[in-house]
Protein backbone atom coordinates (compact mmCIF):
# COMPACT_ATOMS: atom_id res chain seq x y z
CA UNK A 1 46.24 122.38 200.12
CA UNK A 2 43.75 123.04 196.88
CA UNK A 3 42.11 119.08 197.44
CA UNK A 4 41.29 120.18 201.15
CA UNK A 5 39.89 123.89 199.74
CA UNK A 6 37.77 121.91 197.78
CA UNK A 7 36.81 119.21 200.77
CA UNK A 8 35.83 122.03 203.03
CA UNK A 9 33.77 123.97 200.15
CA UNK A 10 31.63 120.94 199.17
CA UNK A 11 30.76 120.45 203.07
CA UNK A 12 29.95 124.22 203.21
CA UNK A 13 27.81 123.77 199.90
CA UNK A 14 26.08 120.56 201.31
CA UNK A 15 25.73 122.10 204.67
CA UNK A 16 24.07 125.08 203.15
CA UNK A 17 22.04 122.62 201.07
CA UNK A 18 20.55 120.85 204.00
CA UNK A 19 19.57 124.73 205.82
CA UNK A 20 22.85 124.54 208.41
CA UNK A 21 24.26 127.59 208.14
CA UNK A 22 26.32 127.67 210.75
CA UNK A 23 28.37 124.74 209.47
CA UNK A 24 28.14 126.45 206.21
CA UNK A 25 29.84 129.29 207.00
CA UNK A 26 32.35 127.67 208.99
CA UNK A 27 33.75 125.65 206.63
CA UNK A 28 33.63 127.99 203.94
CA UNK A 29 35.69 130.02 206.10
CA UNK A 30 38.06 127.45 206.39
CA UNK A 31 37.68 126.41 202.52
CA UNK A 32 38.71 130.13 201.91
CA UNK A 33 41.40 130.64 204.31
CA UNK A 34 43.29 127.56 203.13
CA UNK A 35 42.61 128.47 199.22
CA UNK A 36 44.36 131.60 200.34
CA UNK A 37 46.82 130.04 202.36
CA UNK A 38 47.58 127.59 198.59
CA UNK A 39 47.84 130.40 196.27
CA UNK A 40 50.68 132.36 198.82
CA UNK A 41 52.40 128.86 198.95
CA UNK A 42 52.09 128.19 194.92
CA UNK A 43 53.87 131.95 194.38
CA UNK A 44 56.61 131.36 196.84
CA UNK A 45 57.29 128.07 195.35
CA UNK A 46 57.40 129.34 191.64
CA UNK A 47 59.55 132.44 192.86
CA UNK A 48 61.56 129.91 194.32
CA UNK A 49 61.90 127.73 191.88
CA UNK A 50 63.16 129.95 188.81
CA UNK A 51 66.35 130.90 190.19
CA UNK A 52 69.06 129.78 188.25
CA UNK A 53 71.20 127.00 190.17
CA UNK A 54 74.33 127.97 191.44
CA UNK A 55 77.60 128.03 190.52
């Protein structure tokens, strides 16, 4: 989920680069949204994964 935050960032800085910003906002809106989308995913997983197994 992180790798494609950071694909969709570098096209929005590129994008941005090259005076489209349109497609710069875009896919920094999607670069954000799955960044955000990572992090909840990376909590729930490390929640998840401390319980002790059982018995």
């Amino acid at each position: 989920m992180f790798h494609w935050a950071a694909v969709f960032l570098i096209i929005a800085i590129v994008a941005a680069v090259l005076g489209l910003g349109g497609l710069a906002g875009t896919a920094s809106s999607i670069a954000w949204t799955l960044f955000v989308i990572g992090l909840i995913l990376a909590v729930i997983f490390a929640l998840l994964g401390r319980r002790s197994p059982p018995l």
